[in-house]
Protein backbone atom coordinates (compact mmCIF):
# COMPACT_ATOMS: atom_id res chain seq x y z
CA UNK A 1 101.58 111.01 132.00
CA UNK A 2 102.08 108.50 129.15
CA UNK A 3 99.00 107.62 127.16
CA UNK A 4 98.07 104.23 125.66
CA UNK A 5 100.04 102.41 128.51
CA UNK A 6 97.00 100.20 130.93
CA UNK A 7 94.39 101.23 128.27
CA UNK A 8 96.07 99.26 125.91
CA UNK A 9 95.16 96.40 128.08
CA UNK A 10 91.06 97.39 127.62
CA UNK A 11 91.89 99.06 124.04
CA UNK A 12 90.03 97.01 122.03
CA UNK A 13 87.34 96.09 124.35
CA UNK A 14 86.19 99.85 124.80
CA UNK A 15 86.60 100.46 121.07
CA UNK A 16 83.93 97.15 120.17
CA UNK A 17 81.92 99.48 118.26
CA UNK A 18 84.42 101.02 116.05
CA UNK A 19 83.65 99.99 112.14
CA UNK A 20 86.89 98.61 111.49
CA UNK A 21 85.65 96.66 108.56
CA UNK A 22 83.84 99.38 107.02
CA UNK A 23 86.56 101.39 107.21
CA UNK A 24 88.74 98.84 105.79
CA UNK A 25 86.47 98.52 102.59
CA UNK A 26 86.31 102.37 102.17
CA UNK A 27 90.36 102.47 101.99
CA UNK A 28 90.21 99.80 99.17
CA UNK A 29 87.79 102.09 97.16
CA UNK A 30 90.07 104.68 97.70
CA UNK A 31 92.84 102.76 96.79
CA UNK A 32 91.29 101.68 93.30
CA UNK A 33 89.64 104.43 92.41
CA UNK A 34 93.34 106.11 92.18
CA UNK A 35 95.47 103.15 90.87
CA UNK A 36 97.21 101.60 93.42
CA UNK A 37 94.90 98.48 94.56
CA UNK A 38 98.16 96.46 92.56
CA UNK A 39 97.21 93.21 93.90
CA UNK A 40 96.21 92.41 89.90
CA UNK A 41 99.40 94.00 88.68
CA UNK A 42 101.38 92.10 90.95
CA UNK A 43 99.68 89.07 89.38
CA UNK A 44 100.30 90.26 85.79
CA UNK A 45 103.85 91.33 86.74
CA UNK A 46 104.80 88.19 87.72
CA UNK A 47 102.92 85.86 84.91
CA UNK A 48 104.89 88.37 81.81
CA UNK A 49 107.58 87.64 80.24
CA UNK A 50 110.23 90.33 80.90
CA UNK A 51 112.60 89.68 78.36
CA UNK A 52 112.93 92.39 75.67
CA UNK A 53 112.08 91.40 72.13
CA UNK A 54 113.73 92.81 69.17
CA UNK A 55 112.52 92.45 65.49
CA UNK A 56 115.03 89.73 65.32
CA UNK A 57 113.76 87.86 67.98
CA UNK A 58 114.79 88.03 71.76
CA UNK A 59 117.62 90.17 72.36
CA UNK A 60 121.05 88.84 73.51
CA UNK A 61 120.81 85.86 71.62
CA UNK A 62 123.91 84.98 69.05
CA UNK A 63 123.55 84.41 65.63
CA UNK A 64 122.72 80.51 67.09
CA UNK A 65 119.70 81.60 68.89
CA UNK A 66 121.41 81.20 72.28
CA UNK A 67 121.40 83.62 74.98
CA UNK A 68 124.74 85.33 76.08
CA UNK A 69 125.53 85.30 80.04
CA UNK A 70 124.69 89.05 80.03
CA UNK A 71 121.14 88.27 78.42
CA UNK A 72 120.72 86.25 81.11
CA UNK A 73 121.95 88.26 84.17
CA UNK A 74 120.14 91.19 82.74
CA UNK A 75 116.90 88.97 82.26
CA UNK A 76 116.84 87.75 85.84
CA UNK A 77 117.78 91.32 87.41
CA UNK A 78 114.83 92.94 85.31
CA UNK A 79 112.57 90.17 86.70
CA UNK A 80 113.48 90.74 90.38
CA UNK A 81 113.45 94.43 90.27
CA UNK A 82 109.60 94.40 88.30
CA UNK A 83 108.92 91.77 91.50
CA UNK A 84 110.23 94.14 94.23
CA UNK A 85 108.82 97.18 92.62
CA UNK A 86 105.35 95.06 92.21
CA UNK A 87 105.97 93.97 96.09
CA UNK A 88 106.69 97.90 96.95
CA UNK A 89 103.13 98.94 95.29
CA UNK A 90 101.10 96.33 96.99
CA UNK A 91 102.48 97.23 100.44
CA UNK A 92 100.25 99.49 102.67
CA UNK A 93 102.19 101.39 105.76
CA UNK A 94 99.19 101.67 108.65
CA UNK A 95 100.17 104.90 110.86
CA UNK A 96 99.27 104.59 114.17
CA UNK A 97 98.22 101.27 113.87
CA UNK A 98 97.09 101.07 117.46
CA UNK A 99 96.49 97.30 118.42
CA UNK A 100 96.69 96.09 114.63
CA UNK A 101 92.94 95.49 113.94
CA UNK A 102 92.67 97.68 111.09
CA UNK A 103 96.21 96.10 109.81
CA UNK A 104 94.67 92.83 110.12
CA UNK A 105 91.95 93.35 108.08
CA UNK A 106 94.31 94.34 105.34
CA UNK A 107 96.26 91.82 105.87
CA UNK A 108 93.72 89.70 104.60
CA UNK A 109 92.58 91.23 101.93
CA UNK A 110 96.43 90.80 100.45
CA UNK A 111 98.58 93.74 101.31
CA UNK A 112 101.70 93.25 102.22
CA UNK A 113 101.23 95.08 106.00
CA UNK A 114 103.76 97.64 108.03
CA UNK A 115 102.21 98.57 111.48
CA UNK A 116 104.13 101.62 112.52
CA UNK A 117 103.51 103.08 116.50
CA UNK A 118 105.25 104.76 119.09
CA UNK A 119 102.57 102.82 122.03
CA UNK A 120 104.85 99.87 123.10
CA UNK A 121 101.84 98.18 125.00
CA UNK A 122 99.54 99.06 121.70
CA UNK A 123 102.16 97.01 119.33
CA UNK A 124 102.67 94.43 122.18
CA UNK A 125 98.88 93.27 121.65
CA UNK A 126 99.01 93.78 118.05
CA UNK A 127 102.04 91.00 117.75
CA UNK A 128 99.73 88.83 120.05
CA UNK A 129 97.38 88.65 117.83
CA UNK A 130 99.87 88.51 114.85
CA UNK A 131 101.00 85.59 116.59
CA UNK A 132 97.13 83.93 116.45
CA UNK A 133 96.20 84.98 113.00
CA UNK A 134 99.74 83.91 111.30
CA UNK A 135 99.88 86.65 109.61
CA UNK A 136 102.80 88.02 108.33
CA UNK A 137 102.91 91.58 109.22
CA UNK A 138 105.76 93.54 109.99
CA UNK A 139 105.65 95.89 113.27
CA UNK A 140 107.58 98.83 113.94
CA UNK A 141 107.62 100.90 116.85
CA UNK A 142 108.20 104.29 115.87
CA UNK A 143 107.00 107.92 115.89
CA UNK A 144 105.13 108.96 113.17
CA UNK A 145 107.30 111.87 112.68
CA UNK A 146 110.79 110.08 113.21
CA UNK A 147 108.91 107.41 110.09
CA UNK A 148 112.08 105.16 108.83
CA UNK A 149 110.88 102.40 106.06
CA UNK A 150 113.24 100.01 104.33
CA UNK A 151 111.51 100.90 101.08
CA UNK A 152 108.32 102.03 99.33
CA UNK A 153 105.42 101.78 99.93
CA UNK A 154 102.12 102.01 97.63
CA UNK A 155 100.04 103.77 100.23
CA UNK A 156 99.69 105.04 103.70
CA UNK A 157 96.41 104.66 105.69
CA UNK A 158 96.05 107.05 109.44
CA UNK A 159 93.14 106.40 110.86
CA UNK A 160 90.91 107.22 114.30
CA UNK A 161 92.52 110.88 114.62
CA UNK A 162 96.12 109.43 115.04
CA UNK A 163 97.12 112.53 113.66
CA UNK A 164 95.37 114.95 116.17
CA UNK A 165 97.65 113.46 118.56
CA UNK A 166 100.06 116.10 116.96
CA UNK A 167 99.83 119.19 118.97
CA UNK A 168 102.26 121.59 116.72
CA UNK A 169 101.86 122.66 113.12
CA UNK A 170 105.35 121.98 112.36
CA UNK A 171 105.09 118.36 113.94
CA UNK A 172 102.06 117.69 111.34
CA UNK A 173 104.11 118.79 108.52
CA UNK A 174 107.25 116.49 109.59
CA UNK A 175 105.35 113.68 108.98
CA UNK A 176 103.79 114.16 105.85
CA UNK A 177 107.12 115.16 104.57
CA UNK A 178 108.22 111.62 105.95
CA UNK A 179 105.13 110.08 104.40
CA UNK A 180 105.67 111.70 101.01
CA UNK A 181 109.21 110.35 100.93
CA UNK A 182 108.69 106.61 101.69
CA UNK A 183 105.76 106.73 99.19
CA UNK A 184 106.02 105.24 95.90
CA UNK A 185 105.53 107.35 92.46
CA UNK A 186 102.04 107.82 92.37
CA UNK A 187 101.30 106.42 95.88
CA UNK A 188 98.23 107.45 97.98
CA UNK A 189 97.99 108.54 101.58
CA UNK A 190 94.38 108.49 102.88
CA UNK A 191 93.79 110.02 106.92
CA UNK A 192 91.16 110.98 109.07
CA UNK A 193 91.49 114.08 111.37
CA UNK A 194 88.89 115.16 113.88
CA UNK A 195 87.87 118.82 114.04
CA UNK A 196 87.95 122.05 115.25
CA UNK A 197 84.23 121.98 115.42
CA UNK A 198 83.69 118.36 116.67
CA UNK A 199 85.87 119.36 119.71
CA UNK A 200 84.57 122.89 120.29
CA UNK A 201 81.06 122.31 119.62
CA UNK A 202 80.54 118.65 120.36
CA UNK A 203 82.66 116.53 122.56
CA UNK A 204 84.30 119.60 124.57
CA UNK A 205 83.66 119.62 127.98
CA UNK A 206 81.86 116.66 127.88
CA UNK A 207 81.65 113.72 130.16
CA UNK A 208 81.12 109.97 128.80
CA UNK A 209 80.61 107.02 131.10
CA UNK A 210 80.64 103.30 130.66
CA UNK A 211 80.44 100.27 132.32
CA UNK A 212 81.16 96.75 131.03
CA UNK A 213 81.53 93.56 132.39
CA UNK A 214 84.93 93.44 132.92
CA UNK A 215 86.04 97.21 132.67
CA UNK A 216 84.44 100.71 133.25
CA UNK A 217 85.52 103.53 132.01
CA UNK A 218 84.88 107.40 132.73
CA UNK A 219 85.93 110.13 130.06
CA UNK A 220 86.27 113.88 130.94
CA UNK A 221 86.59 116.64 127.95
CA UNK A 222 88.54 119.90 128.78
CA UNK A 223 88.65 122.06 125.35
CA UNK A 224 90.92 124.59 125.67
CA UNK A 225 89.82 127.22 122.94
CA UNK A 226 92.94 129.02 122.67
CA UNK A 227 94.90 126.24 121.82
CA UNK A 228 91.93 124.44 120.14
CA UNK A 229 93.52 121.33 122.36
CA UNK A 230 91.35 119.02 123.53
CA UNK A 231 92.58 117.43 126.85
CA UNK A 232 90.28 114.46 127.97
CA UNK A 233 91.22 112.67 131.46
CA UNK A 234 90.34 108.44 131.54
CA UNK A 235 89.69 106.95 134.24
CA UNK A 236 89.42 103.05 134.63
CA UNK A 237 88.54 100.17 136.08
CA UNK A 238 89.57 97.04 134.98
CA UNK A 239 88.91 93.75 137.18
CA UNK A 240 91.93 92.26 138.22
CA UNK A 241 90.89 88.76 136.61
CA UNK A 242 90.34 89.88 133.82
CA UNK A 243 92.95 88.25 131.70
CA UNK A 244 92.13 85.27 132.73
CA UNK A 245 88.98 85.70 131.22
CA UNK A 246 89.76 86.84 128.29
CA UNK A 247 92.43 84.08 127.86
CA UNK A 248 89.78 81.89 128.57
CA UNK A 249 87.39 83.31 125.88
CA UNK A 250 90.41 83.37 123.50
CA UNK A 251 90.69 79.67 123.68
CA UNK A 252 87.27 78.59 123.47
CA UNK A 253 87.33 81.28 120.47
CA UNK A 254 90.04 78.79 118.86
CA UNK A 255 88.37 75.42 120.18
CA UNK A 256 85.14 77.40 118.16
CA UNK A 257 87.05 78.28 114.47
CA UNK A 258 84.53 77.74 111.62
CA UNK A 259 85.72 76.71 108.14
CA UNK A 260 86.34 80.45 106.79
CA UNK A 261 88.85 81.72 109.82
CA UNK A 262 85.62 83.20 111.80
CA UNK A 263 85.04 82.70 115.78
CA UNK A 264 81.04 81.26 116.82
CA UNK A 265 81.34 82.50 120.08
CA UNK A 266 82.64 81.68 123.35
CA UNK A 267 81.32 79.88 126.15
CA UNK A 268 81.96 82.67 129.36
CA UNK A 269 81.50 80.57 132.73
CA UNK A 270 79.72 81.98 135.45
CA UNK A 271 79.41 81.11 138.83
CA UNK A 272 76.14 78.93 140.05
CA UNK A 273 73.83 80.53 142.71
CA UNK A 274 76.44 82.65 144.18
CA UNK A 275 77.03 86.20 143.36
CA UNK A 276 81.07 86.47 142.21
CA UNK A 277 82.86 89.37 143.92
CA UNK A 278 84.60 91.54 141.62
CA UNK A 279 87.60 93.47 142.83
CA UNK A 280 88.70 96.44 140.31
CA UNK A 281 92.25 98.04 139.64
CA UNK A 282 91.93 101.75 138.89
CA UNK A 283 94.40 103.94 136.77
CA UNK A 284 94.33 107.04 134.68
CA UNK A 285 95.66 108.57 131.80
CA UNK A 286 95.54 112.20 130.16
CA UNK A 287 94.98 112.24 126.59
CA UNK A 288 95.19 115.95 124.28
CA UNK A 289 94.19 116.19 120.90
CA UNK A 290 94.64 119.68 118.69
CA UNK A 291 91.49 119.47 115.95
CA UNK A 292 92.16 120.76 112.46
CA UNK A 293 90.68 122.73 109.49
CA UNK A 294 90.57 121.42 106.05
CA UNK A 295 92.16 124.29 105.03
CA UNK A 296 95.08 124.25 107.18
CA UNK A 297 95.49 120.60 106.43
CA UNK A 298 96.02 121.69 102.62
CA UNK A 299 98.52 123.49 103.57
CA UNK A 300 100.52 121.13 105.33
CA UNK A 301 100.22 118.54 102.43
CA UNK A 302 101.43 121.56 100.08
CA UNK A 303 104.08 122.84 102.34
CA UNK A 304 105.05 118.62 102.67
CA UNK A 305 105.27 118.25 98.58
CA UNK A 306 101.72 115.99 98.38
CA UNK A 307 99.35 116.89 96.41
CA UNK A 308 95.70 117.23 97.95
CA UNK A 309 93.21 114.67 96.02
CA UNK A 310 89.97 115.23 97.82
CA UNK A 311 87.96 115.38 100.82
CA UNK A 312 85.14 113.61 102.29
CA UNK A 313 82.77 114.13 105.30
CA UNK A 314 83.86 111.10 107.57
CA UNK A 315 79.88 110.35 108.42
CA UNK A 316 78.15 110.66 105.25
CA UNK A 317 81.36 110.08 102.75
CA UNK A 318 80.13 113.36 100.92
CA UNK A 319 80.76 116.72 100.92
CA UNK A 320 82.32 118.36 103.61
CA UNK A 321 80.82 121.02 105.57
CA UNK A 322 81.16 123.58 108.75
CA UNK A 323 79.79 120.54 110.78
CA UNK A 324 81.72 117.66 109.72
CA UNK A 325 83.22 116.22 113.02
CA UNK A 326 86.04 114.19 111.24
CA UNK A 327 87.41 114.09 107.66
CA UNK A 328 88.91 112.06 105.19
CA UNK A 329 91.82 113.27 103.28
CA UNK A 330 93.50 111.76 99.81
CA UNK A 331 96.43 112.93 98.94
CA UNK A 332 99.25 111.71 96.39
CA UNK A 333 102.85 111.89 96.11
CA UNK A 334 104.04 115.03 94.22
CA UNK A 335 105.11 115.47 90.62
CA UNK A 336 107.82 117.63 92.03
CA UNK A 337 108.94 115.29 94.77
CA UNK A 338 109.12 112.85 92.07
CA UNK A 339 110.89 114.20 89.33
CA UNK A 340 113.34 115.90 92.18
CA UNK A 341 113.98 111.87 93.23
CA UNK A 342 114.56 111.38 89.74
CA UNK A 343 116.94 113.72 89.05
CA UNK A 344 119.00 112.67 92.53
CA UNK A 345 118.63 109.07 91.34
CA UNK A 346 120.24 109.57 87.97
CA UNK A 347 123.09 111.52 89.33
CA UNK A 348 124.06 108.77 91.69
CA UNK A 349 124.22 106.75 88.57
């Protein structure tokens, strides 16, 4: 059974309580504390002057003080390669971008945003609401392990356990080896994983209900401790007119725009003095999830070519411990990766 197909439709209604901005402003400290928040240099890059300067003066002018075709070619190359290389460092790939929240809220900070996932109905709401915000962020629908960029990219964020969706060791290590070699020299990869222990100890076997206005939900754990899989079976109810309703809250949303981009509210109509009968269309989906240990995820970043960076307990953004349920990880590009692109690089020259 496909996942992410009709929950797509009640994704982001479910998932209301998920602290998509927070997370978005911990990725940015990440991202400046190690050098590649390049919105500034992409500034700088463009306002310099990218001619080179000799002790003569500018070079490739004549004895006249004018400059030669070739001063000029070579002066307008430079400046478009130092603009696409600036372009490459500002742009952030989000893996597993799910229904684009996350992306959006990068998006406006300034990055230049790639959405990459393999959920057709997940990217399918993500362009709608590309298509509301007029934003321009490019979509790709893709598996994380089959990743195929155009270019660079200054950093790549994973976040809500995309990764534990990978069940095999050697699946986990296919992607960071895809990661590592669509990210730029120096270039950051920051993901979250949840844990052995969250799934064994906390969440496994567990049942979690919900009901909602439009949409209820029921969520069954199976852990299966041999395989440290975590298999959880949703079941949902969605009322059938409910996109009507929520195209109707979208528009007064719009109707509603303050001055800074942000929705008041909307106005939800309700029926006077009669009780509305709701009639509810139920389907299911089976979701597994392997958990991870720090240790083995070292391993995979080694055995990839990235270099580890640090780790921090999702929760607290400390240290991590035997109980931490889900985990940050940095990691960089490696210095062998890099000068082994070099080295390829120059012999095609």
């Amino acid at each position: 059974m496909e996942a992410y197909t009709d929950f797509a439709e009640v994704y982001d209604e479910l998932m209301d309580d998920t602290p998509y901005e927070a997370w978005c402003e911990f990725l940015m400290g990440i991202f400046r504390r190690y050098g590649v928040d390049d919105l500034s240099k992409r500034r700088n890059c463009e306002e310099n002057d990218n001619d080179v300067r000799d002790e003569n003066g500018e070079k490739g002018r004549d004895s006249n003080g004018r400059k030669s075709e070739e001063a000029d070619s070579a002066a307008a190359t430079s400046e478009q390669t130092d603009k696409n290389l600036a372009q490459e460092r500002n742009t952030v790939l989000d893996l597993g971008c799910g229904t684009g929240t996350l992306t959006e809220l990068l998006a406006r900070k300034g990055y230049d945003m790639i959405g990459v996932d393999n959920a057709e109905e997940m990217l399918r709401i993500a362009m709608e609401k590309r298509e509301r915000s007029g934003l321009d962020i490019l979509y790709l629908l893709q598996d994380m392990r089959e990743l195929d960029l155009y270019g660079t990219v200054g950093a790549v964020v994973s976040v809500c356990d995309s990764l534990n969706y990978l069940l095999a060791e050697e699946d986990i290590v296919q992607t960071f080896k895809r990661v590592n070699n669509y990210l730029y020299p120096q270039g950051v990869f920051i993901f979250d994983f949840n844990t052995v222990y969250k799934y064994a100890e906390v969440i496994g076997d567990a049942t979690i209900a919900e009901n909602r206005e439009d949409c209820s939900f029921i969520w069954e754990n199976y852990y299966h401790e041999e395989q440290e899989i975590n298999e959880y079976d949703l079941t949902i109810f969605v009322d059938e007119r409910r996109k009507e309703r929520v195209a109707g809250r979208i528009a007064a949303e719009a109707e509603q725009q303050t001055d800074d981009g942000r929705a008041e509210g909307a106005v939800v109509q309700k029926t006077d003095g009669q009780a509305e009968i709701q009639r509810f269309r139920r389907f299911q989906e089976v979701h597994y999830q392997r958990g991870y240990r720090l240790e083995q995820i070292k391993a995979f970043l080694s055995q990839a070519g990235l270099e580890f960076l640090e780790a921090l307990d999702a929760d607290t953004h400390g240290e991590v411990t035997e109980k931490s349920e889900r985990i940050y990880v940095a990691a960089r590009k490696g210095a062998e990766t890099m000068a082994n692109q070099t080295a390829a690089s120059d012999k095609e020259i």
